[in-house]
C-alpha atoms as a PDB file:
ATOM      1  CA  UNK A   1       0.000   0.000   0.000  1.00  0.00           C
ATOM      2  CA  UNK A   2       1.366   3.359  -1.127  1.00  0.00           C
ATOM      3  CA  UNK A   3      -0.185   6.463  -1.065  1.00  0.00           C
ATOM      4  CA  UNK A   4       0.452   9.924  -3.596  1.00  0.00           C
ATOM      5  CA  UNK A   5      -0.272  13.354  -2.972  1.00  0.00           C
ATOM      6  CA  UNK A   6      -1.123  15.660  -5.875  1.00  0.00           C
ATOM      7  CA  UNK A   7      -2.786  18.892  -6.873  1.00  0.00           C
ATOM      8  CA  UNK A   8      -4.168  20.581 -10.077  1.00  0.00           C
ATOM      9  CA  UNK A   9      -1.332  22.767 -11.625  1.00  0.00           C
ATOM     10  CA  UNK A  10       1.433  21.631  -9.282  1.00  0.00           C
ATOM     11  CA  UNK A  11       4.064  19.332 -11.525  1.00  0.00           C
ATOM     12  CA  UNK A  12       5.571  17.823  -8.401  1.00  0.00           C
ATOM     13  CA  UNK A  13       3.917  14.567  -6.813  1.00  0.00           C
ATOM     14  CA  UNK A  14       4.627  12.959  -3.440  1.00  0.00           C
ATOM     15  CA  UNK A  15       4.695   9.589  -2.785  1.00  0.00           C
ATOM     16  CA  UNK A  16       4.858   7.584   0.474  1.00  0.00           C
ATOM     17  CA  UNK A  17       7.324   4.651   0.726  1.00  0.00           C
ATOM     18  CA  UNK A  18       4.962   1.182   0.166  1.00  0.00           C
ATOM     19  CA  UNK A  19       3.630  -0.328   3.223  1.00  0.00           C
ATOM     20  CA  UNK A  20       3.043  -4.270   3.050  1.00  0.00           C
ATOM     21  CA  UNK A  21      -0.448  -5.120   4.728  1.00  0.00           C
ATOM     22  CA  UNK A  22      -2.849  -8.079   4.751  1.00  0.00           C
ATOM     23  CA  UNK A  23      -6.327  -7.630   4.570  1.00  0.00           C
ATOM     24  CA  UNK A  24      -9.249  -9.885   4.327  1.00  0.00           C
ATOM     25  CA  UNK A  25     -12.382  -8.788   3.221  1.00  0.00           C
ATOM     26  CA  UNK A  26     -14.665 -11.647   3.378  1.00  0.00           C
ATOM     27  CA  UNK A  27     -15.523 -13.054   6.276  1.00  0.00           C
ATOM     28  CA  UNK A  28     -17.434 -16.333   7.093  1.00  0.00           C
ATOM     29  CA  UNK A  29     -20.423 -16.349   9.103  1.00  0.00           C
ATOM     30  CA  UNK A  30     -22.276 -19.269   8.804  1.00  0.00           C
ATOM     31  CA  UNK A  31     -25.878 -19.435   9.476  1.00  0.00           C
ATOM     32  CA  UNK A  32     -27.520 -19.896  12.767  1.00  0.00           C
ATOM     33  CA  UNK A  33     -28.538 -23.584  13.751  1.00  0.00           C
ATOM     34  CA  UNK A  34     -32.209 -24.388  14.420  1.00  0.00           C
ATOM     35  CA  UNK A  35     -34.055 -25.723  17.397  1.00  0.00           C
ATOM     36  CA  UNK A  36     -36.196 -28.828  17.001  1.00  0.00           C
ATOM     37  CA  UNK A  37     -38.900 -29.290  18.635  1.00  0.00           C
ATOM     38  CA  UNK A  38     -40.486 -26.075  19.717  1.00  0.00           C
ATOM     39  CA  UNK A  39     -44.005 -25.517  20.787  1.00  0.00           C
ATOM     40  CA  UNK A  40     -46.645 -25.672  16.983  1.00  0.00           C
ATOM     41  CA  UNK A  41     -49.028 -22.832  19.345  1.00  0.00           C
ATOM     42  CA  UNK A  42     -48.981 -20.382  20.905  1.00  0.00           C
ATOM     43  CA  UNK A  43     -46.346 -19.723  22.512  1.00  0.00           C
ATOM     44  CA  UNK A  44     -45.100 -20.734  18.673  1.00  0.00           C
ATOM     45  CA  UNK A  45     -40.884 -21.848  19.334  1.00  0.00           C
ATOM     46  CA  UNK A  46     -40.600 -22.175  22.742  1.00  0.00           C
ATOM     47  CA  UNK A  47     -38.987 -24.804  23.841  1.00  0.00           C
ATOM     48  CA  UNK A  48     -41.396 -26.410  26.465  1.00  0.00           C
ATOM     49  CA  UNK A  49     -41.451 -29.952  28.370  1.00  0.00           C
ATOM     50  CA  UNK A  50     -42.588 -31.460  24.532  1.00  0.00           C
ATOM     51  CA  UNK A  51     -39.458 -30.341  22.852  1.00  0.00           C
ATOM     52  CA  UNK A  52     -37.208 -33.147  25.490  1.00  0.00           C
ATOM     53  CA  UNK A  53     -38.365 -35.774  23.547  1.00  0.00           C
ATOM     54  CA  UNK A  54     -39.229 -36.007  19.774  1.00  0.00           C
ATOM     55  CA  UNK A  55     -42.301 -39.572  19.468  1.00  0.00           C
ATOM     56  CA  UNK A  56     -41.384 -39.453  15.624  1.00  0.00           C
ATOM     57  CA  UNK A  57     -37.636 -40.548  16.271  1.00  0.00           C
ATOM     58  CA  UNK A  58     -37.468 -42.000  19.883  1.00  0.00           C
ATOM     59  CA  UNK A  59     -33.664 -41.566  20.902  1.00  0.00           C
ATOM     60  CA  UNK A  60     -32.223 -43.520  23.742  1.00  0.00           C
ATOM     61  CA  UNK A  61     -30.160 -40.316  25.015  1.00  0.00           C
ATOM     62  CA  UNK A  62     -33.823 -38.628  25.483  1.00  0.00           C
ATOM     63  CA  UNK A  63     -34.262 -36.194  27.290  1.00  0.00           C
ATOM     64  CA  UNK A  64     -32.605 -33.106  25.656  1.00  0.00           C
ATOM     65  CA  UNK A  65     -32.891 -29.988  23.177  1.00  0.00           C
ATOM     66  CA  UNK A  66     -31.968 -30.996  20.090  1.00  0.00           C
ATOM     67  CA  UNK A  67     -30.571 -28.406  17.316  1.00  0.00           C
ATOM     68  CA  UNK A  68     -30.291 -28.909  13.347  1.00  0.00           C
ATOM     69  CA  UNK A  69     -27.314 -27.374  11.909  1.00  0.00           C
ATOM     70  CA  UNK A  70     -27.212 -27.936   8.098  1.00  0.00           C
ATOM     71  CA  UNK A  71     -24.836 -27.836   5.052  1.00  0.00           C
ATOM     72  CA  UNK A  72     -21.381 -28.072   6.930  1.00  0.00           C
ATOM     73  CA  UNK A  73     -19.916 -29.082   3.842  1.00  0.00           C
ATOM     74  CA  UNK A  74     -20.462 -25.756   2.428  1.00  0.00           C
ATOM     75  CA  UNK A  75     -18.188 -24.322   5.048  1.00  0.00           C
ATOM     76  CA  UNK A  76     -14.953 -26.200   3.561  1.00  0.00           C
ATOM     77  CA  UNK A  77     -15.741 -29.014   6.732  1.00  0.00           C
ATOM     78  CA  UNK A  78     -14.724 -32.491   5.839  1.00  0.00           C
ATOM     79  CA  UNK A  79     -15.559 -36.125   7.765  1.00  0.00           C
ATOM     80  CA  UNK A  80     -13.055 -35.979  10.811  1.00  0.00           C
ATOM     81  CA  UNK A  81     -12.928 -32.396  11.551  1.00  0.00           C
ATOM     82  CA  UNK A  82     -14.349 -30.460  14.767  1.00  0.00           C
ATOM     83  CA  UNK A  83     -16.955 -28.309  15.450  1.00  0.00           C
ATOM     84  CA  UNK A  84     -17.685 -27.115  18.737  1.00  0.00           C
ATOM     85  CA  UNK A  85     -20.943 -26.330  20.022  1.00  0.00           C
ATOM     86  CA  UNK A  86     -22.088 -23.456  22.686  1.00  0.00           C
ATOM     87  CA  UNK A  87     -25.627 -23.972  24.779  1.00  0.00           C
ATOM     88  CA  UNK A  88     -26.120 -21.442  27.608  1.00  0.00           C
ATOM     89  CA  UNK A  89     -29.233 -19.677  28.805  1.00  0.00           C
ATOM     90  CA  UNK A  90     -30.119 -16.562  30.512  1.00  0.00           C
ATOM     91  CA  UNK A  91     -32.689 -15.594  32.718  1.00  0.00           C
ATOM     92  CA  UNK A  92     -36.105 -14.593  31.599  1.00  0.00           C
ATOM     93  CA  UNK A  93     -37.601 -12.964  28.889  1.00  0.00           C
ATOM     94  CA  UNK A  94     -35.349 -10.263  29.054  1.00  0.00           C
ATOM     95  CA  UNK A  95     -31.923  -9.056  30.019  1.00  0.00           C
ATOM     96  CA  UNK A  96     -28.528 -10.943  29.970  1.00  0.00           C
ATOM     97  CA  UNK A  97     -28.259 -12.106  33.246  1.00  0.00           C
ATOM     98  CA  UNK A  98     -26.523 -15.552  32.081  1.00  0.00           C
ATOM     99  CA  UNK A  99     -27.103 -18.779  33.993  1.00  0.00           C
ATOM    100  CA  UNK A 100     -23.677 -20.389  34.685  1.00  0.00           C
ATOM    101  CA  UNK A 101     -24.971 -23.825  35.380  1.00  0.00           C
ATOM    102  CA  UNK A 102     -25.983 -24.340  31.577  1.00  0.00           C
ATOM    103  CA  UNK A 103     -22.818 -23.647  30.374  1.00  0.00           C
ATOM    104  CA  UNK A 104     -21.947 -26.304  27.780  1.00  0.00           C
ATOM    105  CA  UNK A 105     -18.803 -26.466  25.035  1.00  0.00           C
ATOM    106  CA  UNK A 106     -19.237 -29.811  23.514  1.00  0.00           C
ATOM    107  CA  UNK A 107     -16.823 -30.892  20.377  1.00  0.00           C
ATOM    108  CA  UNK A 108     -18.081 -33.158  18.060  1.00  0.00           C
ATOM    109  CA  UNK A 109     -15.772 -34.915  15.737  1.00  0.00           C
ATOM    110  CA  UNK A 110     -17.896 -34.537  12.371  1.00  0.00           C
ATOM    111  CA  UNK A 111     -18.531 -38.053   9.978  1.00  0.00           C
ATOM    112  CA  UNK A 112     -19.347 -37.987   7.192  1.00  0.00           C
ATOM    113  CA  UNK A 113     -23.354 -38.275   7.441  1.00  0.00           C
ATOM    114  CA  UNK A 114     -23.288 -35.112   9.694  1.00  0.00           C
ATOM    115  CA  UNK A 115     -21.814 -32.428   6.633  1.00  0.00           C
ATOM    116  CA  UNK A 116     -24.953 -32.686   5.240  1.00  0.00           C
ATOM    117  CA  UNK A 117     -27.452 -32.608   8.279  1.00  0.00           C
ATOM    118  CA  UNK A 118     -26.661 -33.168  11.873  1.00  0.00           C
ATOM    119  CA  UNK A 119     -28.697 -32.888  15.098  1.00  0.00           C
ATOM    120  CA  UNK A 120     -26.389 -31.928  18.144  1.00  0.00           C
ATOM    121  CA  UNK A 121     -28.105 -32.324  21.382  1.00  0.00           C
ATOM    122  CA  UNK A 122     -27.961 -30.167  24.568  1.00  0.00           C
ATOM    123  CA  UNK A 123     -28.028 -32.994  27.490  1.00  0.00           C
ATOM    124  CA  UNK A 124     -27.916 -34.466  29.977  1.00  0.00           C
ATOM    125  CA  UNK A 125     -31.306 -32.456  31.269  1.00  0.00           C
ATOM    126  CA  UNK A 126     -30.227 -32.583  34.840  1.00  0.00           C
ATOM    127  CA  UNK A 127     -27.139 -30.731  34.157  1.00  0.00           C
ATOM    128  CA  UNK A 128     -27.721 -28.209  31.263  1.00  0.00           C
ATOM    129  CA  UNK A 129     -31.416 -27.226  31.193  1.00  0.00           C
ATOM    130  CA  UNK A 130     -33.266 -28.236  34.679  1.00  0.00           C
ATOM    131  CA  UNK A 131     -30.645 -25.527  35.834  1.00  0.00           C
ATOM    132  CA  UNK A 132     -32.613 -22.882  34.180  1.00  0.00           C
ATOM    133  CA  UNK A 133     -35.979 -24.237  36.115  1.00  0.00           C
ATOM    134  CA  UNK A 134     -33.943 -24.082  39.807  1.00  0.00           C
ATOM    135  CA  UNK A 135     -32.431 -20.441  38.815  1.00  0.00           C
ATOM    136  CA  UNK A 136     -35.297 -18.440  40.841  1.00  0.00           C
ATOM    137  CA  UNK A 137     -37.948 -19.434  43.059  1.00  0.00           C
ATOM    138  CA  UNK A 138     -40.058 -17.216  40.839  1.00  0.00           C
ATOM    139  CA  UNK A 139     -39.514 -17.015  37.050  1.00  0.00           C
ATOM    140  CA  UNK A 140     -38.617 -20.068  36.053  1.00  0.00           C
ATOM    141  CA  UNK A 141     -38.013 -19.898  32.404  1.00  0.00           C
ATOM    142  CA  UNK A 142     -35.307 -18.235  30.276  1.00  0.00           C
ATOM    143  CA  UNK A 143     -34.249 -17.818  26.779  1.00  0.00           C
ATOM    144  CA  UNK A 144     -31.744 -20.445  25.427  1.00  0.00           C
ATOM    145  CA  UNK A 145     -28.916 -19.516  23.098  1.00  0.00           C
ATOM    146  CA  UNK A 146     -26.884 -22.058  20.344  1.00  0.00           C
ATOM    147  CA  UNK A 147     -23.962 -21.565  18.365  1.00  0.00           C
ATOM    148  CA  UNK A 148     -21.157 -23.808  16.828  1.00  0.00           C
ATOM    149  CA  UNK A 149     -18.065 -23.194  15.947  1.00  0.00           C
ATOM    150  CA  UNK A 150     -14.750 -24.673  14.100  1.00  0.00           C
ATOM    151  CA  UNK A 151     -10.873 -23.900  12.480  1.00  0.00           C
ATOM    152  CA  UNK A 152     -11.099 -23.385   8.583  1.00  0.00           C
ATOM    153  CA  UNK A 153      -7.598 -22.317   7.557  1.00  0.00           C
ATOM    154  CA  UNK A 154      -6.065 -21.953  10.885  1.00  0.00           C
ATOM    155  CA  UNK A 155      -8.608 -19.578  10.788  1.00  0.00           C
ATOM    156  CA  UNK A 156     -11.831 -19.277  13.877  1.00  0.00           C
ATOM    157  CA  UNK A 157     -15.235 -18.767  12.388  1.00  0.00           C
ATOM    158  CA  UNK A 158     -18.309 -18.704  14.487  1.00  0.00           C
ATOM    159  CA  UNK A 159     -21.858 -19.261  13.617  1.00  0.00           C
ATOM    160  CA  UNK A 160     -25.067 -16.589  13.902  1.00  0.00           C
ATOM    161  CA  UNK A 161     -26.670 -17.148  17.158  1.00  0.00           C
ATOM    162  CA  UNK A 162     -30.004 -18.988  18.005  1.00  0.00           C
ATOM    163  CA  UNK A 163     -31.855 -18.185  21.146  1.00  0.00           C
ATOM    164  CA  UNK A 164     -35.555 -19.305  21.920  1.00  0.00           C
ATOM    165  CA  UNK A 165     -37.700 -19.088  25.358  1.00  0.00           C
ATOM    166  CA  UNK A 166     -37.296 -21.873  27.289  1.00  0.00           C
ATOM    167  CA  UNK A 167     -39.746 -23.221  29.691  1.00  0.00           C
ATOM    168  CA  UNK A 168     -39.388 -26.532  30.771  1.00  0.00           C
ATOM    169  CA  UNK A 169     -41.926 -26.905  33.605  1.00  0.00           C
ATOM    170  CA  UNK A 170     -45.604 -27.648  33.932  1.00  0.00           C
ATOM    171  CA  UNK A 171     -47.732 -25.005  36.458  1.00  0.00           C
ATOM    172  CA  UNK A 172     -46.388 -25.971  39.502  1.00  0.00           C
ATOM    173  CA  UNK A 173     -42.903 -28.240  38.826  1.00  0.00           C
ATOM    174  CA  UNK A 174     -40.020 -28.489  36.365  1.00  0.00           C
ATOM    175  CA  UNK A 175     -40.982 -31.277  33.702  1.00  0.00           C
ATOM    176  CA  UNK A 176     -41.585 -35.092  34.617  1.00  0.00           C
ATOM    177  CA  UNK A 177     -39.746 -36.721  32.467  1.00  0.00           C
ATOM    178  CA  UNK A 178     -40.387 -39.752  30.654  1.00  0.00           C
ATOM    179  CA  UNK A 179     -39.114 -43.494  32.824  1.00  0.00           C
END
């Protein structure tokens, strides 16, 4: 990079010595992942004591909130590579007070059947989402937030964020969950 100074009617031009510098213009930002699960009515998305278990694919590792991330491929992402996904919630409907308890990093060592479509799950319940239930003897819901992230090119890229409510009780207790 070099810059020149110059003016109408004046013959003599300065230039600055050249300057090597890297820039990189385009930056990856893949799109958010997507929660499974969440309520069909009113409240439409939340995730409520329903969203723990999905009756159309019974899963042995049930309960949990379960999030579709597609097309890792297009990202450059090949069958052995990492991603690493990021569940926390905060409190309520508003605000950012964040609930440490649901802190979860989780890398998953992609195969080749999960570049295409893959369904990461936040679990086990008792460690990652009753917390957000036994936060306050009041309010006992908060909003949930997902995003993944890997190396391309020694490079870290990081995914849009998801967040949804999150309400896993019934009126009086956190949710009974299936034997």
């Amino acid at each position: 990079m070099h810059y020149v100074v110059e003016r109408p009617g004046v013959p003599n031009r300065a230039k600055s010595t050249a300057t090597i510098v890297n820039v990189e213009a385009i930056i990856l930002r893949p799109e958010a992942p997507e929660f499974l699960g969440g309520n069909t009515e009113v409240p439409v998305g939340w995730l409520t004591c329903n969203a723990l278990y999905d009756d159309a694919n019974p899963n042995p590792l049930d309960p949990a909130i379960r999030v579709l991330v597609k097309d890792l491929r297009g990202y450059g992402l090949k069958a052995g590579d990492t991603v690493t996904f990021h569940w926390y919630a905060v409190h309520g409907m508003t605000g950012e007070e964040k609930i440490e308890e649901t802190v979860f990093d989780d890398p998953v060592e992609l195969k080749e059947a999960d570049l295409d479509e893959f369904v990461w799950r936040v679990q086990p319940y008792t460690d990652y989402i009753l917390p957000i239930f036994d936060y306050s003897a009041t309010l006992h819901l908060g909003r949930g937030r997902v995003t993944y992230s890997f190396d391309l090119d020694g490079k870290p890229i990081v995914s849009k964020q998801v967040e949804e409510i999150v309400a896993m009780h019934d009126a009086v207790t956190s949710c009974p969950l299936r034997p």
